[in-house]
Protein backbone atom coordinates (compact mmCIF):
# COMPACT_ATOMS: atom_id res chain seq x y z
CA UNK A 1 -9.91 22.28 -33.02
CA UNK A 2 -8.68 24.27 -30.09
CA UNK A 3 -5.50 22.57 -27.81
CA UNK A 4 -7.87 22.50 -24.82
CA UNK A 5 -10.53 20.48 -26.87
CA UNK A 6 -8.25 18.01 -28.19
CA UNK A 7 -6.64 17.82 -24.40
CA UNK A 8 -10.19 17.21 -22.94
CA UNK A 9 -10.92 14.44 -25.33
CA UNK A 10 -7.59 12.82 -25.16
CA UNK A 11 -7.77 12.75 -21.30
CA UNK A 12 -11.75 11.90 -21.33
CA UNK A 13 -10.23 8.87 -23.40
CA UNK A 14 -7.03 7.95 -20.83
CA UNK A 15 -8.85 8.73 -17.72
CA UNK A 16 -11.82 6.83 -18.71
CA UNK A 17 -10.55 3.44 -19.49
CA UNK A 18 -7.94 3.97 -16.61
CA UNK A 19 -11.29 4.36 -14.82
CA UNK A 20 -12.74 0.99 -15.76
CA UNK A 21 -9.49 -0.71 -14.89
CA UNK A 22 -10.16 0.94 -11.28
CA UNK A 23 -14.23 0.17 -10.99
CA UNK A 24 -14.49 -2.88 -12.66
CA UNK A 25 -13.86 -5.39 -9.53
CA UNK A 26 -15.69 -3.27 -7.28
CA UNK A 27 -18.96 -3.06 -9.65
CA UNK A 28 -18.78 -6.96 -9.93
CA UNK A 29 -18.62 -8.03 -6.21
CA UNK A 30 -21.35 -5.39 -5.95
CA UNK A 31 -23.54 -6.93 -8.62
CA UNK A 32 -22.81 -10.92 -7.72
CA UNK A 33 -22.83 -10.83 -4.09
CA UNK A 34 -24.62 -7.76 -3.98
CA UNK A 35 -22.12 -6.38 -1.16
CA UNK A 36 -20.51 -2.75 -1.00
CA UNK A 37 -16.90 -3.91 -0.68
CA UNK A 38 -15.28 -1.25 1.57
CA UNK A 39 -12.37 -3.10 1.89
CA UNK A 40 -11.54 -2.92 -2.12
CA UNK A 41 -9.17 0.46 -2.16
CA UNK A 42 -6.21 -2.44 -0.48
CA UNK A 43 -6.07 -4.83 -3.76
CA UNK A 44 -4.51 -1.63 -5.03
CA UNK A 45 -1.81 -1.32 -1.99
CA UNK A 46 -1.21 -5.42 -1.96
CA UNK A 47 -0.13 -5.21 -5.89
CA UNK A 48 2.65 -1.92 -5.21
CA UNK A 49 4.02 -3.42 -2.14
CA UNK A 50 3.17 -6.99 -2.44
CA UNK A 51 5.37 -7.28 -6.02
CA UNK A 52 7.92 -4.40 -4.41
CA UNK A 53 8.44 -7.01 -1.28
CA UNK A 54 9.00 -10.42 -3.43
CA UNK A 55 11.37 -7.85 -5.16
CA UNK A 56 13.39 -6.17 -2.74
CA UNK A 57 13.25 -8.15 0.06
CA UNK A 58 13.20 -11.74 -1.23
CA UNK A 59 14.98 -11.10 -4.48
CA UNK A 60 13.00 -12.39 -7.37
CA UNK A 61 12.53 -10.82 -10.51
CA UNK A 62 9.83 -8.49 -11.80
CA UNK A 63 7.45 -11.47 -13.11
CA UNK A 64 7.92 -13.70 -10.54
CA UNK A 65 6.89 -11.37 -8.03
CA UNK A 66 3.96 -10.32 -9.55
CA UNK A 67 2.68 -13.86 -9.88
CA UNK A 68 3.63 -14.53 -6.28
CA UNK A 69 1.50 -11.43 -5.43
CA UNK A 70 -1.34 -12.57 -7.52
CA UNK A 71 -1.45 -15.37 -5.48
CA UNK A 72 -1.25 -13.18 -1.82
CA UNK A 73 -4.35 -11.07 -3.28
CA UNK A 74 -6.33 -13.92 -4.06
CA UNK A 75 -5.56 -15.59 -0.52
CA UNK A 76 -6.38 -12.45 1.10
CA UNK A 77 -9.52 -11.85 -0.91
CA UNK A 78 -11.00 -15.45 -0.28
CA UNK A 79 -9.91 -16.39 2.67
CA UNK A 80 -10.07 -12.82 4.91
CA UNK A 81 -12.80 -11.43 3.10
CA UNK A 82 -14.84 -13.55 1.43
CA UNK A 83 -14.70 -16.31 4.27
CA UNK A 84 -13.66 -14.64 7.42
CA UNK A 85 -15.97 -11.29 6.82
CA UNK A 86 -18.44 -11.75 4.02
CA UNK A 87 -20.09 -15.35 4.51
CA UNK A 88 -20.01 -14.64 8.19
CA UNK A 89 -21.75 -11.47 8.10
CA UNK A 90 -23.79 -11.73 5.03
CA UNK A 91 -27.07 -11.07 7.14
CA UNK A 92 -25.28 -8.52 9.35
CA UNK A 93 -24.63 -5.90 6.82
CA UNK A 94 -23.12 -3.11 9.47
CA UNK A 95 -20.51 -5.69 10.66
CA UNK A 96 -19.86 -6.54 6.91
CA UNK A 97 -18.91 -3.27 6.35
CA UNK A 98 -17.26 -2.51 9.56
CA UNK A 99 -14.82 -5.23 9.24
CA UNK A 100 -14.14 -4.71 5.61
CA UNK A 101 -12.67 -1.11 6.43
CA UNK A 102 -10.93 -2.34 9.56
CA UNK A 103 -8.83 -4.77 7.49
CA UNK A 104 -8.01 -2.83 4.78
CA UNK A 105 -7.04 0.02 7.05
CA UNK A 106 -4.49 -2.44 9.40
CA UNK A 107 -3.19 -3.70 6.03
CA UNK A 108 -2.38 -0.34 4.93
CA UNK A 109 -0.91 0.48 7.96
CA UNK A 110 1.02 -2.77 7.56
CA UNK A 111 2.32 -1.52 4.56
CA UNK A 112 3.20 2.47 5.53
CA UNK A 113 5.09 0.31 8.68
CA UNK A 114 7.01 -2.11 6.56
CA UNK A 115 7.66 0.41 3.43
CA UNK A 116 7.06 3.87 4.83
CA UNK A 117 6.68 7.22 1.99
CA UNK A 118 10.64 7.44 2.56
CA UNK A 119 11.45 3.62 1.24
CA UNK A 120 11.02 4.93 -2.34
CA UNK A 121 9.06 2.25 -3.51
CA UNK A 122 9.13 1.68 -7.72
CA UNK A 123 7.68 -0.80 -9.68
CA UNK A 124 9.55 -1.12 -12.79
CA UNK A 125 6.27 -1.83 -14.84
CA UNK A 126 6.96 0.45 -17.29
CA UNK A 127 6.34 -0.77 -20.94
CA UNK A 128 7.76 2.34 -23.46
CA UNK A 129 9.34 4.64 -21.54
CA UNK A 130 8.63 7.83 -24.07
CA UNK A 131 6.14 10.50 -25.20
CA UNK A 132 3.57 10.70 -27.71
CA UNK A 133 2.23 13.65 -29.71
CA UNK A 134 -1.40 13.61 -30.65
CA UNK A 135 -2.07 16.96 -32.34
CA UNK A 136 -1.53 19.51 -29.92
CA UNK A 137 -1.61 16.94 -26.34
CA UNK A 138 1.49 14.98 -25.30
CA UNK A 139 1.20 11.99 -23.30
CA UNK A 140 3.30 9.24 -22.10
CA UNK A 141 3.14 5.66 -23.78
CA UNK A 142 2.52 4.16 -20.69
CA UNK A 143 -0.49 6.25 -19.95
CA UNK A 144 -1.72 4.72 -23.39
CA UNK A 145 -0.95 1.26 -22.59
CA UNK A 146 -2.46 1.69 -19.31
CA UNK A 147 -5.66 2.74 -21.49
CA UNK A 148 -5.65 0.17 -23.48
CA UNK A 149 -5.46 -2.51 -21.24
CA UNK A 150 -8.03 -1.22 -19.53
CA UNK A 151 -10.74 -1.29 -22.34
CA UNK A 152 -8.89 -5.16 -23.45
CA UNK A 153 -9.47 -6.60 -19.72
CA UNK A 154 -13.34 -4.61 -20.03
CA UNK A 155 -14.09 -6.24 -23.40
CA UNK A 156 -12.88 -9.46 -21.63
CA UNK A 157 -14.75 -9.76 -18.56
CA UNK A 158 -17.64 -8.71 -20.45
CA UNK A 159 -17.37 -11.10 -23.44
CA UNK A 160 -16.97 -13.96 -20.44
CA UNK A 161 -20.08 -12.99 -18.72
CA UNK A 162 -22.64 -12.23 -22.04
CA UNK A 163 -21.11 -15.51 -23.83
CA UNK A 164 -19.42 -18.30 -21.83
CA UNK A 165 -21.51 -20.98 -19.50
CA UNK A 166 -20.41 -19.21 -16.43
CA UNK A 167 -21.28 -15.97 -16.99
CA UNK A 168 -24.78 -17.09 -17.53
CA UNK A 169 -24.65 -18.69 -14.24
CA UNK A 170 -22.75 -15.72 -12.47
CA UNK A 171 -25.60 -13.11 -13.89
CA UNK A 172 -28.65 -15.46 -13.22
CA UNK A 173 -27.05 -15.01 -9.33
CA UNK A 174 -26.69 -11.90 -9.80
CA UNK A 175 -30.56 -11.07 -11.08
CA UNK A 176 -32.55 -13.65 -8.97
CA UNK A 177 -30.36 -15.96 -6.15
CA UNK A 178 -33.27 -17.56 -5.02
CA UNK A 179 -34.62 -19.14 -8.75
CA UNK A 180 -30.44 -19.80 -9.53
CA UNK A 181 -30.61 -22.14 -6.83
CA UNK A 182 -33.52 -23.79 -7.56
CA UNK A 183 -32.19 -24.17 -11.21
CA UNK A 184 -29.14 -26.17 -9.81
CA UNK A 185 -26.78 -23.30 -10.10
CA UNK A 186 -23.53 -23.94 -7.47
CA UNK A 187 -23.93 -20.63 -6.09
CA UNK A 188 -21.20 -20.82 -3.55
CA UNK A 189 -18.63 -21.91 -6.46
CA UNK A 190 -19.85 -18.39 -8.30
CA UNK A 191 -19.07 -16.74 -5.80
CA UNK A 192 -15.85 -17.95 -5.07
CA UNK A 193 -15.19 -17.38 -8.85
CA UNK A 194 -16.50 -13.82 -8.46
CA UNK A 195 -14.14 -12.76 -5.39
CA UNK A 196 -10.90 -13.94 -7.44
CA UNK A 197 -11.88 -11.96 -10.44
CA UNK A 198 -12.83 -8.80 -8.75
CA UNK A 199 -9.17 -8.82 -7.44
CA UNK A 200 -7.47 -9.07 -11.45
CA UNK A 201 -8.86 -5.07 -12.83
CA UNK A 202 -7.28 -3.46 -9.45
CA UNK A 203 -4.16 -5.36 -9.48
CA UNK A 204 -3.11 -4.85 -13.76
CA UNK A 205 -4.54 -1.38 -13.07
CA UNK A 206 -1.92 -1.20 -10.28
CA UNK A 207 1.09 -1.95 -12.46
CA UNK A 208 -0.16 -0.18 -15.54
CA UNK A 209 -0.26 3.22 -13.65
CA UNK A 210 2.50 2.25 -11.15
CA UNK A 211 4.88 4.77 -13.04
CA UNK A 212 2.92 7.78 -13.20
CA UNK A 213 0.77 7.52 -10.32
CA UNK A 214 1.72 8.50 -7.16
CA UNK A 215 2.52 5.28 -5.02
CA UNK A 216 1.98 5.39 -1.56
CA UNK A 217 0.50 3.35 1.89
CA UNK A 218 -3.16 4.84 2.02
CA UNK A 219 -3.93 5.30 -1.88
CA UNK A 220 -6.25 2.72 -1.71
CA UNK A 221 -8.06 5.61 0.00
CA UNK A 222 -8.66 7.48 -3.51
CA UNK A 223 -9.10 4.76 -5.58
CA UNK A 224 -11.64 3.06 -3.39
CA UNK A 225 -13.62 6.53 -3.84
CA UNK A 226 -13.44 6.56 -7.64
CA UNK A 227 -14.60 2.96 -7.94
CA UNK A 228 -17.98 3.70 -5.32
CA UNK A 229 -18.47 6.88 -7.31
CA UNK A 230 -18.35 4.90 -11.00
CA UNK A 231 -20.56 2.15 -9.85
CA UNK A 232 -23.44 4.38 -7.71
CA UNK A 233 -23.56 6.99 -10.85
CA UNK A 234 -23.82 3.89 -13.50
CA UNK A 235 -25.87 1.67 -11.05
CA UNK A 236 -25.10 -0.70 -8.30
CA UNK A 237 -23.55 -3.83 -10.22
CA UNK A 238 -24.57 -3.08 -13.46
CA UNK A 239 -21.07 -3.26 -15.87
CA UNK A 240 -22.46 -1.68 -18.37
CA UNK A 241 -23.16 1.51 -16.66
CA UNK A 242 -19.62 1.24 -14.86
CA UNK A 243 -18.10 1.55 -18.58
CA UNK A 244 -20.54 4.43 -19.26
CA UNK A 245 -19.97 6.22 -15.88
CA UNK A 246 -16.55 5.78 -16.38
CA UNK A 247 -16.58 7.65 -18.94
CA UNK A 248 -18.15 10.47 -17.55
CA UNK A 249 -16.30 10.95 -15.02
CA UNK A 250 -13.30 11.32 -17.22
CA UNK A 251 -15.71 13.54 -19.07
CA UNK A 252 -16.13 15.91 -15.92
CA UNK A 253 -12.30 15.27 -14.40
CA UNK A 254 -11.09 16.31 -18.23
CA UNK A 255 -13.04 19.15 -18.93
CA UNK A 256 -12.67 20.57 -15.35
CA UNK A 257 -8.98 20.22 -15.06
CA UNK A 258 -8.84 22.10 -18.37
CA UNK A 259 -11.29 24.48 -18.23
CA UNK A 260 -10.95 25.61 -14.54
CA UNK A 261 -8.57 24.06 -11.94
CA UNK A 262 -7.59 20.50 -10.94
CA UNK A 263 -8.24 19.92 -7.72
CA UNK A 264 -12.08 20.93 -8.33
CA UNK A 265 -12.58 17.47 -10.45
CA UNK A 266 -13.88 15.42 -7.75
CA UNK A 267 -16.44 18.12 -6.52
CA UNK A 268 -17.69 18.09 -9.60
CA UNK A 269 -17.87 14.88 -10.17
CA UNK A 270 -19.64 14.03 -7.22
CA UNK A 271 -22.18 16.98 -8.49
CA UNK A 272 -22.66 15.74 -11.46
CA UNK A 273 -23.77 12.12 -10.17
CA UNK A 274 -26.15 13.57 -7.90
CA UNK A 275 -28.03 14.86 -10.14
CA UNK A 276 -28.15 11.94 -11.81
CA UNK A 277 -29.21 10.20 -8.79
CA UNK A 278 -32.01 12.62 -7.79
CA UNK A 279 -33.56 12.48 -11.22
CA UNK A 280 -32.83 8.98 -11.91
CA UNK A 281 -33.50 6.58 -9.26
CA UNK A 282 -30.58 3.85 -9.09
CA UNK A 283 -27.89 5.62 -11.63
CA UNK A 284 -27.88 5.23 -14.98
CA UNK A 285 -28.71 1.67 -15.46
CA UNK A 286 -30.75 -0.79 -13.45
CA UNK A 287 -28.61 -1.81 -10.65
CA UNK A 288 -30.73 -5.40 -10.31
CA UNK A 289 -28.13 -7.32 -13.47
CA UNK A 290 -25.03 -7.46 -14.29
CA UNK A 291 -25.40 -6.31 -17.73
């Protein structure tokens, strides 16, 4: 097996269940509340420089701070967006929207004002701090862990959702609103419960790539692109073609950083889904369930 075959699959490994970590919130609120959360790319800004502010500027350790930023992104998820922007405007879709990308845009200036490029911001997040050798490809523990995690927090979600109580209730909402409601489910208490989750993928995925991914004021940006891409090429709120389409597009990112040049992956990528699109309507899988 050639070095740039075992590099592809390696990376088409790492990349894709870094992937997941990055889609999986987005391709939830998407597929219970049926909303395209433009505002998403910020969870990823709020868990740098949330935990890097309890840090540096209030002085707590590495765990506390992270809590205390858990706490800040759920806030901000339920009580800017989910009850200032999308209960308010659930009917008014182009406000929705709108307002989702105004927010995240003033908190990402918020952040570039408070810690600019220059403020070196580092979360210590790192786990093993070393290489690995897997036939001809080295790679870093912690992009490892990082892929790991994210296929452990995918397994999760989806073992709540296919065998648990609520995740009945959450995908009933999620394939018919109108009959959930009828059948007594609390629909407003889903979603709620679907908000606080969305914000947990993001904000691990934040501190498991923290180390080796470049951290900055406006990568929500980026990120926010990856997760639209994932969950339009597997289908609209469907998790199970998120995991697939994840791993495509570490697929085409893998094989096109090998094979040709880098900055070419997200062209091709956005090819590559559509194509999809235009000869299968919806992505991959039915967009109308969760799973």
């Amino acid at each position: 097996m050639s070095s740039t075959l075992q590099s592809i699959l390696v990376y088409t490994f790492i990349w894709g269940s870094i992937y997941l970590l990055i889609s999986l919130g987005f391709s939830l609120i998407c597929g219970v509340l049926r909303i395209f959360h433009l505002g998403y790319g910020v969870i990823f800004v709020i868990a740098a420089y949330g935990t890097w502010m309890f840090m540096e500027d209030v002085g707590l350790g590495f765990i506390p701070s992270v809590l205390l930023m858990l706490l800040v992104q759920i806030g901000i998820a339920v009580v800017v967006f989910y009850r200032g922007v999308f209960q308010r405007y659930l009917e008014e879709e182009e406000i929705l929207l709108t307002l989702s990308v105004l927010i995240s845009i003033a908190l990402m200036h918020l952040a570039n004002y408070l810690y600019p490029v220059t403020a070196g911001v580092s979360i210590p997040s790192t786990i093993i701090d070393a290489m690995l050798k897997i036939g001809a490809v080295r790679i870093s523990y912690q992009m490892l862990l990082a892929a790991f995690v994210g296929i452990v927090v995918t397994f999760v979600f989806v073992l709540m959702f296919l065998k648990t109580r609520i995740g009945l209730i959450v995908r009933a909402i999620s394939q018919n609103l109108e009959a959930a409601t009828l059948m007594g489910a609390n629909v407003t208490k889903m979603y709620y419960l679907a908000i606080i989750l969305s914000v947990i993928p993001p904000t691990i995925c934040m501190l498991m790539i923290a180390p080796f991914w470049g951290v900055d004021p406006f990568m929500g940006s980026p990120l926010l692109m990856t997760a639209m891409l994932i969950a339009i090429l597997g289908g609209l709120g469907n998790l199970k073609g998120s995991i697939v389409a994840s791993y495509m597009i570490g697929f085409i990112h893998a094989t096109v950083s090998f094979l040709y040049v880098s900055r070419f992956m997200g062209l091709a990528a956005l090819i590559i889904t559509l194509i999809v699109l235009m000869i299968k309507r919806g992505g991959l899988f039915a967009g109308e369930t969760l799973w």
